[in-house]
N, C-alpha and C. Protein backbone atom coordinates (compact mmCIF):
# COMPACT_ATOMS: atom_id res chain seq x y z
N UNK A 1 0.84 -1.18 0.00
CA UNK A 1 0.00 0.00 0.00
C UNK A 1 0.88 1.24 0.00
N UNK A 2 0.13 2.13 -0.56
CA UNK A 2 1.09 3.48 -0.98
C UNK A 2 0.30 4.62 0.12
N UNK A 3 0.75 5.70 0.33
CA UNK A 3 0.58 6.67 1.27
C UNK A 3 0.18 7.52 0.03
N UNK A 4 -1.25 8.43 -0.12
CA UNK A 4 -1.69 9.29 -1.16
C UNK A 4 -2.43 10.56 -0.36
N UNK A 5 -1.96 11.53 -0.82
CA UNK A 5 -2.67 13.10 -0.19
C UNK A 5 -3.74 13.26 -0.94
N UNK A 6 -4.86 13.64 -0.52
CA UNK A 6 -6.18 13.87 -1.13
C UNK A 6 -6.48 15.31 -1.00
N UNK A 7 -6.97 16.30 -1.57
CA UNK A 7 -7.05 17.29 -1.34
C UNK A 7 -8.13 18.06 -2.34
N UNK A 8 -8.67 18.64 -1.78
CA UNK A 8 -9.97 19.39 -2.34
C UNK A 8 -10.65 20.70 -1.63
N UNK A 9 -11.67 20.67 -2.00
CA UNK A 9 -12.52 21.61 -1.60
C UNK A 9 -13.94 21.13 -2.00
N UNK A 10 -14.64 21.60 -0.32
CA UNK A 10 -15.93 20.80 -0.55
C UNK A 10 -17.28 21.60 0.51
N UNK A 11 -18.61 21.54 0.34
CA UNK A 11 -19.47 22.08 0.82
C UNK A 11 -20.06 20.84 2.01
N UNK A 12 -20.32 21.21 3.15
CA UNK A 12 -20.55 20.07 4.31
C UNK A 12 -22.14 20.31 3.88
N UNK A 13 -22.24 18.91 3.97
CA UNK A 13 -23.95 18.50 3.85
C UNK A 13 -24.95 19.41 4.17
N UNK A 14 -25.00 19.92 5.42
CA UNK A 14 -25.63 21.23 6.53
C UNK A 14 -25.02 22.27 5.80
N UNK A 15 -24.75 22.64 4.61
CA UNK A 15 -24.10 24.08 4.25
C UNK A 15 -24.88 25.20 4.64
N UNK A 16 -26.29 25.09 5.24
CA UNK A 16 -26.74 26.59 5.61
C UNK A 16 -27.75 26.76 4.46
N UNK A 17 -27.95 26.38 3.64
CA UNK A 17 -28.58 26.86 2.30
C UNK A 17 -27.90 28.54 1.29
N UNK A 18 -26.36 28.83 2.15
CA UNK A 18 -25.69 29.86 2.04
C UNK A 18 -25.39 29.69 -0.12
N UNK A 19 -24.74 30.90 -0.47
CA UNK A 19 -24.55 30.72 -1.81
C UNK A 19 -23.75 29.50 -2.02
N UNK A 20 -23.35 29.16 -3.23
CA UNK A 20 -22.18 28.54 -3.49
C UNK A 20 -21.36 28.81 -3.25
N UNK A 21 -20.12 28.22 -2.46
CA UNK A 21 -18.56 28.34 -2.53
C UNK A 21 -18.84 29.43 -0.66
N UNK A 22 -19.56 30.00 -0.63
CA UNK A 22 -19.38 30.68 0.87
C UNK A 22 -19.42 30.38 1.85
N UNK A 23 -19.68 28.61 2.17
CA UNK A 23 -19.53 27.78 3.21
C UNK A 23 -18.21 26.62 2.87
N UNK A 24 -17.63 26.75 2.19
CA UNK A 24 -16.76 25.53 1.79
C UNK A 24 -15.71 25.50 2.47
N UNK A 25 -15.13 24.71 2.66
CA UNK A 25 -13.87 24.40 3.36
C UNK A 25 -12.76 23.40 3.04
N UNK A 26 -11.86 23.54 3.09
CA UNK A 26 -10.71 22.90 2.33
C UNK A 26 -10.58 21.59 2.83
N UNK A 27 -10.27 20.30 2.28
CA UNK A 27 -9.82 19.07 2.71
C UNK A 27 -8.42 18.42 2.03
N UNK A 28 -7.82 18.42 2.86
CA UNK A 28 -6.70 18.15 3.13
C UNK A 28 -6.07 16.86 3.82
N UNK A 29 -6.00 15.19 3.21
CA UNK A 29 -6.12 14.29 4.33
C UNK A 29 -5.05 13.31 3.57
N UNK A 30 -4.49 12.13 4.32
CA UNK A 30 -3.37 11.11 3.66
C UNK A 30 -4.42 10.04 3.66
N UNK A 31 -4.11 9.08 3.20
CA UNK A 31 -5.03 7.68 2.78
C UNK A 31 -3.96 7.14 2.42
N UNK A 32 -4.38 5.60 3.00
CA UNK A 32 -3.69 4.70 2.65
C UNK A 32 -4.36 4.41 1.54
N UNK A 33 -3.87 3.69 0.62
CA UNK A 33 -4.20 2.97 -0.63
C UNK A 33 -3.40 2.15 -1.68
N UNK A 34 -3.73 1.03 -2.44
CA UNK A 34 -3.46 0.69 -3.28
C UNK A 34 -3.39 1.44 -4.78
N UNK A 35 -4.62 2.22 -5.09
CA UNK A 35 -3.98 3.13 -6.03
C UNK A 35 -4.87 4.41 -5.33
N UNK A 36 -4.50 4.69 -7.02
CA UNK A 36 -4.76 6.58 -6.37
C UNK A 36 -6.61 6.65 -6.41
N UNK A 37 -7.57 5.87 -7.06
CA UNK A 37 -8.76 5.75 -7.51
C UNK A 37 -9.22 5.40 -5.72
N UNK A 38 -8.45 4.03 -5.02
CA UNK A 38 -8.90 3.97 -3.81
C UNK A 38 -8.91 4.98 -3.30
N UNK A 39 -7.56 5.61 -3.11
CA UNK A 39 -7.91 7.22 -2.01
C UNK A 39 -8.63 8.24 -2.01
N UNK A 40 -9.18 8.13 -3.74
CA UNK A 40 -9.92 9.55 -3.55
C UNK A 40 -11.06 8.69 -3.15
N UNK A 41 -11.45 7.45 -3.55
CA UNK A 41 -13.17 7.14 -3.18
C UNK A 41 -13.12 6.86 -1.38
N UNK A 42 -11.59 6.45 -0.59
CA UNK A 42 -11.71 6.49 0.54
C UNK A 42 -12.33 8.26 1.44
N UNK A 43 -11.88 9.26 0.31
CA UNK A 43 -11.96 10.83 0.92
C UNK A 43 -13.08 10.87 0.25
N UNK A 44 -13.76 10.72 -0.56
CA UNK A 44 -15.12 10.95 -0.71
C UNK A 44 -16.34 9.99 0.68
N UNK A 45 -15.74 9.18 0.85
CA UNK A 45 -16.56 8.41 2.03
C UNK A 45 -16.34 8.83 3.22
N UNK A 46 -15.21 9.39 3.56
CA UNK A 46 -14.73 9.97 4.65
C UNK A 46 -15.98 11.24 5.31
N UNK A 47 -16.23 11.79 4.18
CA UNK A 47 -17.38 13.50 4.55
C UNK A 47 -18.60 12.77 3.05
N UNK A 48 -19.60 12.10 4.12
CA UNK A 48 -20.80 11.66 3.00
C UNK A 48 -21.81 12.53 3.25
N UNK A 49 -21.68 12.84 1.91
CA UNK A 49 -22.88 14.03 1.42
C UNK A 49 -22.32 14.99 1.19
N UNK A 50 -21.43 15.28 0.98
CA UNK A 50 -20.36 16.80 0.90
C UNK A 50 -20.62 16.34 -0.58
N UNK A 51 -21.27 18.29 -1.04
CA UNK A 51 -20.61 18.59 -2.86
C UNK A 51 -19.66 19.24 -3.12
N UNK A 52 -18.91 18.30 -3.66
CA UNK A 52 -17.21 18.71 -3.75
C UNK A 52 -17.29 19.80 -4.76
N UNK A 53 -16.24 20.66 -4.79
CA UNK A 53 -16.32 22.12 -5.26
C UNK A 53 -15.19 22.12 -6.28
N UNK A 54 -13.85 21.63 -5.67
CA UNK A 54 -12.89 21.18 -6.49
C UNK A 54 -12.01 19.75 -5.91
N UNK A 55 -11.91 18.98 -6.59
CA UNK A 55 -11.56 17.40 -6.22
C UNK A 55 -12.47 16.71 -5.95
N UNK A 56 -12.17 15.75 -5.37
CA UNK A 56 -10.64 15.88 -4.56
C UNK A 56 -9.85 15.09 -5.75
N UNK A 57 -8.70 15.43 -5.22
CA UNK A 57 -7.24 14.92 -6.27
C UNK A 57 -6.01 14.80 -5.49
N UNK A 58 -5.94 14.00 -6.17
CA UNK A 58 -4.34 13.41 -5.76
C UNK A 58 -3.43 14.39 -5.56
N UNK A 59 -2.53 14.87 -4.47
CA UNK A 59 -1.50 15.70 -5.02
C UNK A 59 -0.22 14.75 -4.41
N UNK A 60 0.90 15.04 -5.05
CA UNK A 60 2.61 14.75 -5.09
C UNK A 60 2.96 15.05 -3.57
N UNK A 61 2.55 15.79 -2.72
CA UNK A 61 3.24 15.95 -1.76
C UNK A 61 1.71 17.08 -0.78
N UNK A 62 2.38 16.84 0.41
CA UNK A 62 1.31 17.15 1.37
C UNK A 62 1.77 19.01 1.36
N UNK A 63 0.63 19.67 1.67
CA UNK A 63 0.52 20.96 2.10
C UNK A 63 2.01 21.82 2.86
N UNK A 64 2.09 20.92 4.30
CA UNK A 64 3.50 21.15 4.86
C UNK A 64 4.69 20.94 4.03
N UNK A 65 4.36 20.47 3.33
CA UNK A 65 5.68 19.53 2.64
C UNK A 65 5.74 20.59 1.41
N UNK A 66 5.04 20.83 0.91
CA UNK A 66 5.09 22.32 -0.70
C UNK A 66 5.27 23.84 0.80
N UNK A 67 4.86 23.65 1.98
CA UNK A 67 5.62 24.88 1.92
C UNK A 67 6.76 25.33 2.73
N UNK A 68 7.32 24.15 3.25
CA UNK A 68 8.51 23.83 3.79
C UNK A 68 9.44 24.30 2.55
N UNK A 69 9.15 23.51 1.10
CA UNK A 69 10.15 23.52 0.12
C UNK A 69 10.12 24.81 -0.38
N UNK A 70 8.94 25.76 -0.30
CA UNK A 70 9.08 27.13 -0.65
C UNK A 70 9.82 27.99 0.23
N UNK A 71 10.41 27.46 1.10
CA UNK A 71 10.81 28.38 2.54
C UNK A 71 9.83 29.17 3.20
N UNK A 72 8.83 29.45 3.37
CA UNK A 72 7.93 29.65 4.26
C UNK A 72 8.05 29.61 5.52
N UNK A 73 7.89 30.88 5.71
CA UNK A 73 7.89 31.01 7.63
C UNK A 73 7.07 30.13 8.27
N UNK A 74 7.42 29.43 9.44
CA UNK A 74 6.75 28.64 10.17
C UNK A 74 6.12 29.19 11.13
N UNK A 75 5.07 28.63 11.57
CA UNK A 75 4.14 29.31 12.71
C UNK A 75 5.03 29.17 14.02
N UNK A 76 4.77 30.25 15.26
CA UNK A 76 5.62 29.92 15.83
C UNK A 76 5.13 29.03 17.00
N UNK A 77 5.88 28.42 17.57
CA UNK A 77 5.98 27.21 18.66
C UNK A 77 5.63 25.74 17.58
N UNK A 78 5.63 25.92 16.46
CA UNK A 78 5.52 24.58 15.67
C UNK A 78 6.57 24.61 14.56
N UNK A 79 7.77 24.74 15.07
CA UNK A 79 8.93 24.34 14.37
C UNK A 79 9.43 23.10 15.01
N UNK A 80 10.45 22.86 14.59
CA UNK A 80 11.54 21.84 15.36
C UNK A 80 12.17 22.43 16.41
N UNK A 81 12.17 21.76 18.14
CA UNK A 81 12.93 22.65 19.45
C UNK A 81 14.33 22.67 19.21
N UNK A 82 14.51 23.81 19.81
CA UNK A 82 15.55 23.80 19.94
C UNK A 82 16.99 23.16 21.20
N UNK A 83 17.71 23.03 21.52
CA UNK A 83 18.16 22.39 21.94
C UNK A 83 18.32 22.77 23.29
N UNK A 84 17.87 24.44 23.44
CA UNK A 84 17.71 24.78 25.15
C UNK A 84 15.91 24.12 25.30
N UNK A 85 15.13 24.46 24.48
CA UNK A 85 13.73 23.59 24.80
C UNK A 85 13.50 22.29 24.68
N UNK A 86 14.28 21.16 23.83
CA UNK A 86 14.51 19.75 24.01
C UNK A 86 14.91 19.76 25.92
N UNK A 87 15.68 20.38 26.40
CA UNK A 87 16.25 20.06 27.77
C UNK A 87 15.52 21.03 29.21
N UNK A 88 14.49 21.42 28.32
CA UNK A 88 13.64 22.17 29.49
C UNK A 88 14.15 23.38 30.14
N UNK A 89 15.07 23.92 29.74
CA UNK A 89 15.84 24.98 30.13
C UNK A 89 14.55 26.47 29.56
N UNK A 90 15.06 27.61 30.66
CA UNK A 90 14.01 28.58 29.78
C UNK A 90 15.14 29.81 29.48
C-alpha cells in the first residue's frame, strides 16, 4: 500500500442553504491505498454528502511539505525545538 494526499474543496452536507462556494472548506487528508482511484473514493466516504467544489485529487506531496520547500515562515511554537527547549531549560 502506498501513502496518497487527497485534497480538495468541498461544501458540508448542513451548508446553511448559504450561496455557493461561501460555506466551503478545504480538505486536506493522507489515505492509505493501493492506487490513487482507492484514495480519492476512501476521501469521498470519509465527509458523505459533501458537494465537492474542487476534487478531490491526488496531489505529489502534502501541504507542509510544498511549503517547507518554498521556505515559508513557520508558525511559531511549531517548528523543530531547539536544543535549550529539548532540555527544558528557559
Amino acid at each position: 500500500m502506498k501513502l496518497f494526499w487527497v485534497e480538495g474543496l468541498y461544501v458540508p452536507k448542513n451548508g446553511g442553504g448559504r450561496k455557493m462556494g461561501s460555506a466551503s472548506k478545504p480538505f486536506s487528508q493522507s489515505f492509505w491505498a493501493r492506487t490513487p482511484v482507492e484514495a480519492i473514493q476512501a476521501a469521498v466516504q470519509s465527509i458523505p454528502g459533501a458537494r465537492w467544489i474542487e476534487g478531490p485529487v491526488i496531489a505529489e506531496k502534502s501541504e507542509e511539505q510544498r511549503m517547507r520547500a518554498m521556505g515559508a515562515p513557520e508558525l511559531p511554537g511549531l517548528g523543530p525545538l531547539s536544543k535549550n527547549e529539548k532540555a527544558g531549560k528557559k
